[in-house]
C-alpha atoms as a PDB file:
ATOM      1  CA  UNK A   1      64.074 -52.932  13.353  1.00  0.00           C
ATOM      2  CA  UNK A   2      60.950 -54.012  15.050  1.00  0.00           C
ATOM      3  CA  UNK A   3      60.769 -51.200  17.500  1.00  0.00           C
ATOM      4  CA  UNK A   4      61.230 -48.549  15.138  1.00  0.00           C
ATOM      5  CA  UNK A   5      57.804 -47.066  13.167  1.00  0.00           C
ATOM      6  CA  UNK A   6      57.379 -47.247   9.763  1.00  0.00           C
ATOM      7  CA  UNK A   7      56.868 -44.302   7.753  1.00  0.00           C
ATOM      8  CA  UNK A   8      54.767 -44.000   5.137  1.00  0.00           C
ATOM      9  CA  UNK A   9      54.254 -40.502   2.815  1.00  0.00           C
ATOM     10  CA  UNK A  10      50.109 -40.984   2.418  1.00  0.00           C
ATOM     11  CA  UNK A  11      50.355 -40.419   6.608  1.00  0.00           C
ATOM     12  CA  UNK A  12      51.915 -37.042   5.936  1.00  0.00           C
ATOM     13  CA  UNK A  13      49.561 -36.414   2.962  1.00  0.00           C
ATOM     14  CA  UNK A  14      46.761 -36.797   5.195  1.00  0.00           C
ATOM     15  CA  UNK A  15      47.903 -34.724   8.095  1.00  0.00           C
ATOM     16  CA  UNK A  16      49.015 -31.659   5.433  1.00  0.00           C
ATOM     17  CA  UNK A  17      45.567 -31.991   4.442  1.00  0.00           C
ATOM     18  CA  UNK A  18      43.763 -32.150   7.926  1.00  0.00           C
ATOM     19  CA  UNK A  19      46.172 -29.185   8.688  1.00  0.00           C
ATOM     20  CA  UNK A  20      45.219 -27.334   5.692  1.00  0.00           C
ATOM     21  CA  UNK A  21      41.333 -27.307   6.554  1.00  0.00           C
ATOM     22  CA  UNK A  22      42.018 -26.710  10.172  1.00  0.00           C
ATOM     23  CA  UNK A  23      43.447 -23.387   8.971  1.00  0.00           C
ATOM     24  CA  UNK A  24      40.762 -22.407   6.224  1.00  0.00           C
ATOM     25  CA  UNK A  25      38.133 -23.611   8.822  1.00  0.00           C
ATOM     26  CA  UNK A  26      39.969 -21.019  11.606  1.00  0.00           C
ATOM     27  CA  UNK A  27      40.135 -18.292   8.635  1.00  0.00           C
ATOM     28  CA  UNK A  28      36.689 -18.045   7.917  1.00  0.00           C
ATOM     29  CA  UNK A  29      35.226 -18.674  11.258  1.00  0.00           C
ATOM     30  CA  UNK A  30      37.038 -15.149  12.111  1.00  0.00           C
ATOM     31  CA  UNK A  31      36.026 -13.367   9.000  1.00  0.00           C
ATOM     32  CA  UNK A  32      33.258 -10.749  10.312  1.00  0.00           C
ATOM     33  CA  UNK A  33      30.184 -11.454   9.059  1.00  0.00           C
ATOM     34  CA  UNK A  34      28.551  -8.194   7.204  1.00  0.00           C
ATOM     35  CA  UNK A  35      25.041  -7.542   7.841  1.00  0.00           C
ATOM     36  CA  UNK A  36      23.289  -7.328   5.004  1.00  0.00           C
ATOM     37  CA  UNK A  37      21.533  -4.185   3.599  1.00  0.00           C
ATOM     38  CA  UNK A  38      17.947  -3.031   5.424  1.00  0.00           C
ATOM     39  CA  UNK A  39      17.867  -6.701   7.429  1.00  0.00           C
ATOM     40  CA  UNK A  40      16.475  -6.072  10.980  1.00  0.00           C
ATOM     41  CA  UNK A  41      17.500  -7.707  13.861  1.00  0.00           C
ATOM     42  CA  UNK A  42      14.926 -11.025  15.191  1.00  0.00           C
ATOM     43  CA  UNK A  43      13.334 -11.188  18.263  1.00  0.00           C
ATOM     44  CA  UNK A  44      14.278 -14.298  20.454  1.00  0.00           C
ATOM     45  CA  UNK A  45      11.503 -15.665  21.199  1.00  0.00           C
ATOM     46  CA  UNK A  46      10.197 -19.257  23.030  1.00  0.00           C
ATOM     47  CA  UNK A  47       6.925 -21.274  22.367  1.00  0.00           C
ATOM     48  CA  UNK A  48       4.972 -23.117  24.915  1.00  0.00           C
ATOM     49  CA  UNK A  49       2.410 -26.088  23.266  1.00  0.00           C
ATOM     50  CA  UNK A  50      -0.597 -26.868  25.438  1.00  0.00           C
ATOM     51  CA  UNK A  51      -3.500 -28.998  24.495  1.00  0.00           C
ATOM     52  CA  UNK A  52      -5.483 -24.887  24.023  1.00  0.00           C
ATOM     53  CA  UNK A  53      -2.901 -24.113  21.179  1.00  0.00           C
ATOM     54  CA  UNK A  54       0.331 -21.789  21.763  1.00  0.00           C
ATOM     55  CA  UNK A  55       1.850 -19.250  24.023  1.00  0.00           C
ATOM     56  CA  UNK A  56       4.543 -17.846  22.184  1.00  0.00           C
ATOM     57  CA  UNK A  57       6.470 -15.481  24.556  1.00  0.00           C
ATOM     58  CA  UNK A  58       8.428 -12.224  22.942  1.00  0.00           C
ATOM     59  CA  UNK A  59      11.077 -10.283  25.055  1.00  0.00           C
ATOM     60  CA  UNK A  60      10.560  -6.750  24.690  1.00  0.00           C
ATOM     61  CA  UNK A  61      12.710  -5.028  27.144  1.00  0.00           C
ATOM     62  CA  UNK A  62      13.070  -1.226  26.763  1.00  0.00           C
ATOM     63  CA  UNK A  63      10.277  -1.088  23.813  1.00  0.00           C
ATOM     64  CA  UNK A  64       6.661   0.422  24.120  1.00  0.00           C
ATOM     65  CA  UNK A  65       3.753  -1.806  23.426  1.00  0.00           C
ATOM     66  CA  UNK A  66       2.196   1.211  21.649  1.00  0.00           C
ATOM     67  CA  UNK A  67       5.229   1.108  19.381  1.00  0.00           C
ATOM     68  CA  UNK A  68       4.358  -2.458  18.664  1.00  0.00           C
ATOM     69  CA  UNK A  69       2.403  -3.530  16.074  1.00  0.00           C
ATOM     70  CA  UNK A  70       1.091  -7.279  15.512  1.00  0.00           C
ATOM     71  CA  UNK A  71      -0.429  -8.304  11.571  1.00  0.00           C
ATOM     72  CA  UNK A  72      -2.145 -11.053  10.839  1.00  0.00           C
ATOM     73  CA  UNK A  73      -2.168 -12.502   6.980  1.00  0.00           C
ATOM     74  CA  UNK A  74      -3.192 -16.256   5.944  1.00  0.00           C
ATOM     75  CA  UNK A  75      -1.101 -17.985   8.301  1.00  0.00           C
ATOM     76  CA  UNK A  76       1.544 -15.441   8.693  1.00  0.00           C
ATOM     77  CA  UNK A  77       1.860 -13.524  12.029  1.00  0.00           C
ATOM     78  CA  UNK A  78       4.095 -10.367  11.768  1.00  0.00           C
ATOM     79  CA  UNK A  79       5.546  -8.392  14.875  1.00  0.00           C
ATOM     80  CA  UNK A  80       6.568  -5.170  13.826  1.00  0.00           C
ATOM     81  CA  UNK A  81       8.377  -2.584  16.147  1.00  0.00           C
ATOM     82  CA  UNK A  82       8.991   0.844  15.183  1.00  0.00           C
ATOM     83  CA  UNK A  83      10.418   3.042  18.311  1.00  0.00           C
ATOM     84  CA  UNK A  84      10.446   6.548  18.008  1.00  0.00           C
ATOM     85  CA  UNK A  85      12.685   8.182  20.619  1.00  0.00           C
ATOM     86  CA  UNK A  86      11.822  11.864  21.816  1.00  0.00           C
ATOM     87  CA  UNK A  87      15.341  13.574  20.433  1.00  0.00           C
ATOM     88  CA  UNK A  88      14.745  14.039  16.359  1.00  0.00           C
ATOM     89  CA  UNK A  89      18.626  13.264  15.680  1.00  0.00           C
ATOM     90  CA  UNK A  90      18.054   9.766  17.347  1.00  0.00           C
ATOM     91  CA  UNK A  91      17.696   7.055  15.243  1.00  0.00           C
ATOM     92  CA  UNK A  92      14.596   5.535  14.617  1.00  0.00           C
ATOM     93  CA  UNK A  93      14.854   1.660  15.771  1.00  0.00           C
ATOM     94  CA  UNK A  94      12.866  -0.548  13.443  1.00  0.00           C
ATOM     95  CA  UNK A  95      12.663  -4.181  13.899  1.00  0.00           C
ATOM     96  CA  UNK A  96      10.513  -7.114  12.195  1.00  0.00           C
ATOM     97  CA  UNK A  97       9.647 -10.856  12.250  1.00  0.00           C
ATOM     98  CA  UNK A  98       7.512 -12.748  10.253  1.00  0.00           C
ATOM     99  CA  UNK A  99       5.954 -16.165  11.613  1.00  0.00           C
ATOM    100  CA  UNK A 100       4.241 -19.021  10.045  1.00  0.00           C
ATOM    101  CA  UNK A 101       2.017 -20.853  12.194  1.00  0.00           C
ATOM    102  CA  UNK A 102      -0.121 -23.766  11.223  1.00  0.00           C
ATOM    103  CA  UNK A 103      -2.880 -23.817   9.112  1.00  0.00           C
ATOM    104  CA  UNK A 104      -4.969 -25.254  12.341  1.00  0.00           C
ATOM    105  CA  UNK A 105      -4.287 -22.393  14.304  1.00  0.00           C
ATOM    106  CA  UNK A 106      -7.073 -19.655  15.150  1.00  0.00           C
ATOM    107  CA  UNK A 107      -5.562 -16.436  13.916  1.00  0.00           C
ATOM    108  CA  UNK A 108      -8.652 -14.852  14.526  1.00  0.00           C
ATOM    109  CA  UNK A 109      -9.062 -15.901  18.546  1.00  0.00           C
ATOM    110  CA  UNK A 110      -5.351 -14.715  19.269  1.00  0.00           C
ATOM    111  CA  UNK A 111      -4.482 -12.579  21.912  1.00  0.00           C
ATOM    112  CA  UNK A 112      -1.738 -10.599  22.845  1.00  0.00           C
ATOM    113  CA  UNK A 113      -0.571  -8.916  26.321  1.00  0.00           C
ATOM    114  CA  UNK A 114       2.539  -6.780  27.507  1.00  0.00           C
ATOM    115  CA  UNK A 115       3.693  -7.501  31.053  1.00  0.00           C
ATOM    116  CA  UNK A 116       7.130  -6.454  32.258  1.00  0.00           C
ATOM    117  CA  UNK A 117       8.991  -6.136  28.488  1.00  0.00           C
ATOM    118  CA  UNK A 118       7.449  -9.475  27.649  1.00  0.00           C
ATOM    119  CA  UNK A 119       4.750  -9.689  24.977  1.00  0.00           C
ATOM    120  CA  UNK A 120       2.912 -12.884  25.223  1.00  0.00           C
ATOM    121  CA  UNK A 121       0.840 -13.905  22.355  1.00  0.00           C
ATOM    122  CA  UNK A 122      -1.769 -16.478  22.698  1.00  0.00           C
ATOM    123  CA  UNK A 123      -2.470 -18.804  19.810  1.00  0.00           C
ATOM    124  CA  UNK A 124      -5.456 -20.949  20.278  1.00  0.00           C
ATOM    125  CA  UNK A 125      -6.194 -24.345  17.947  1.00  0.00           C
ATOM    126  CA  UNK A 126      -9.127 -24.114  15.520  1.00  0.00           C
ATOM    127  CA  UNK A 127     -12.324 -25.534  17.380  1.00  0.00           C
ATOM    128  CA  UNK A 128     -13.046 -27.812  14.139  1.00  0.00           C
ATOM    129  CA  UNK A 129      -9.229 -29.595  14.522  1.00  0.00           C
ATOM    130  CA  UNK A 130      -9.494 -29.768  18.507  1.00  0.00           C
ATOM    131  CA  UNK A 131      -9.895 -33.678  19.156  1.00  0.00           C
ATOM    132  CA  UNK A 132     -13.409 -34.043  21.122  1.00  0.00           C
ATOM    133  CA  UNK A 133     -14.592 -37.052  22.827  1.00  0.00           C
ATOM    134  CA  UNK A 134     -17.366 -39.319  21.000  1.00  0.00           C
ATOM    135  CA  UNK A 135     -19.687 -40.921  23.111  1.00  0.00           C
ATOM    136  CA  UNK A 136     -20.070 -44.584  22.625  1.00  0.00           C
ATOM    137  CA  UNK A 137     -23.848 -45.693  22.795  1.00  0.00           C
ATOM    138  CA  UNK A 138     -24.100 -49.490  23.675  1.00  0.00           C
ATOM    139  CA  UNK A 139     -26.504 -51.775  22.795  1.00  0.00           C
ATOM    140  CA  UNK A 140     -28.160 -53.709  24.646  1.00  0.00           C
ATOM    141  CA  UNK A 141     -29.853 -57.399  22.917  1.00  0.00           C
ATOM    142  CA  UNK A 142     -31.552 -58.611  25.619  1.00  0.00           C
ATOM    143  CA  UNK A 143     -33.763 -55.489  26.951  1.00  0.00           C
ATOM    144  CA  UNK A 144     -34.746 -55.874  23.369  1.00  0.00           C
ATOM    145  CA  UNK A 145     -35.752 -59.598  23.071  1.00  0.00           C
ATOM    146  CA  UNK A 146     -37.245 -58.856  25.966  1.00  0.00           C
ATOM    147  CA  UNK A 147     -38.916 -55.893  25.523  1.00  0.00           C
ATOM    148  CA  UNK A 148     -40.520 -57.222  22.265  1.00  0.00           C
ATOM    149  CA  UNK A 149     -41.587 -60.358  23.531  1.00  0.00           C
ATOM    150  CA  UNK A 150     -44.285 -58.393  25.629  1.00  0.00           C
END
């Protein structure tokens, strides 16, 4: 009797249930996933921080910077591409993302360059919320009991 395990029915409870969400869990992580109507693709994109402000770096492969076009709004950034293709019964690729970037950053300094189906946007921080040194001016006591004693 000792050797032999005990059986209880909440152990097979609890595996029919683990069982049961494995298989829902399976289900839907096979279901294709519709897109949904007039969404547009996003571009992957990386951001580099530097005490300056940002470099956010935009693949582009394929796509015409004159097809690109950047708008800036409060602190909203928006990269729209719209790339026309020479044949009229092509479709027309359209593709948008919207960013928000900090209040502190200069939307009005920012630059942007296309090198190699990369677009590199340059974000710089707003002069007034860059931290700048403050000089400390020392004062000397005894140049001045000393200078007034004269």
């Amino acid at each position: 009797m000792f050797g032999m395990p005990r059986w209880t029915s909440f152990d097979d409870v609890f595996n029919l249930h683990r069982e049961v969400d494995r298989l829902f869990n399976q289900a839907w992580n096979e279901i294709p996933l519709r897109p949904t109507v007039n969404a547009s693709p996003s571009f992957p994109f990386t951001v580099r921080s530097s005490e300056e402000g940002w470099q956010i770096a935009v693949p582009m492969a394929g796509i015409d910077p004159k097809d690109v076009r950047l708008e800036a709004a409060g602190n909203h950034l928006t990269i729209r591409v719209e790339s026309h293709s020479g044949d009229k019964s092509a479709p027309v690729a359209r593709f948008e993302q919207t960013l928000t970037v900090p209040q502190f950053a200069d939307l009005d300094k920012m630059s942007a360059t296309h090198r190699h189906g990369m677009l590199t946007l340059s974000l710089p921080i707003k002069d007034s919320v860059k931290p700048r040194r403050i000089e400390i001016q020392a004062f000397d006591e005894q140049k001045q009991l000393t200078g007034s004693a004269s």
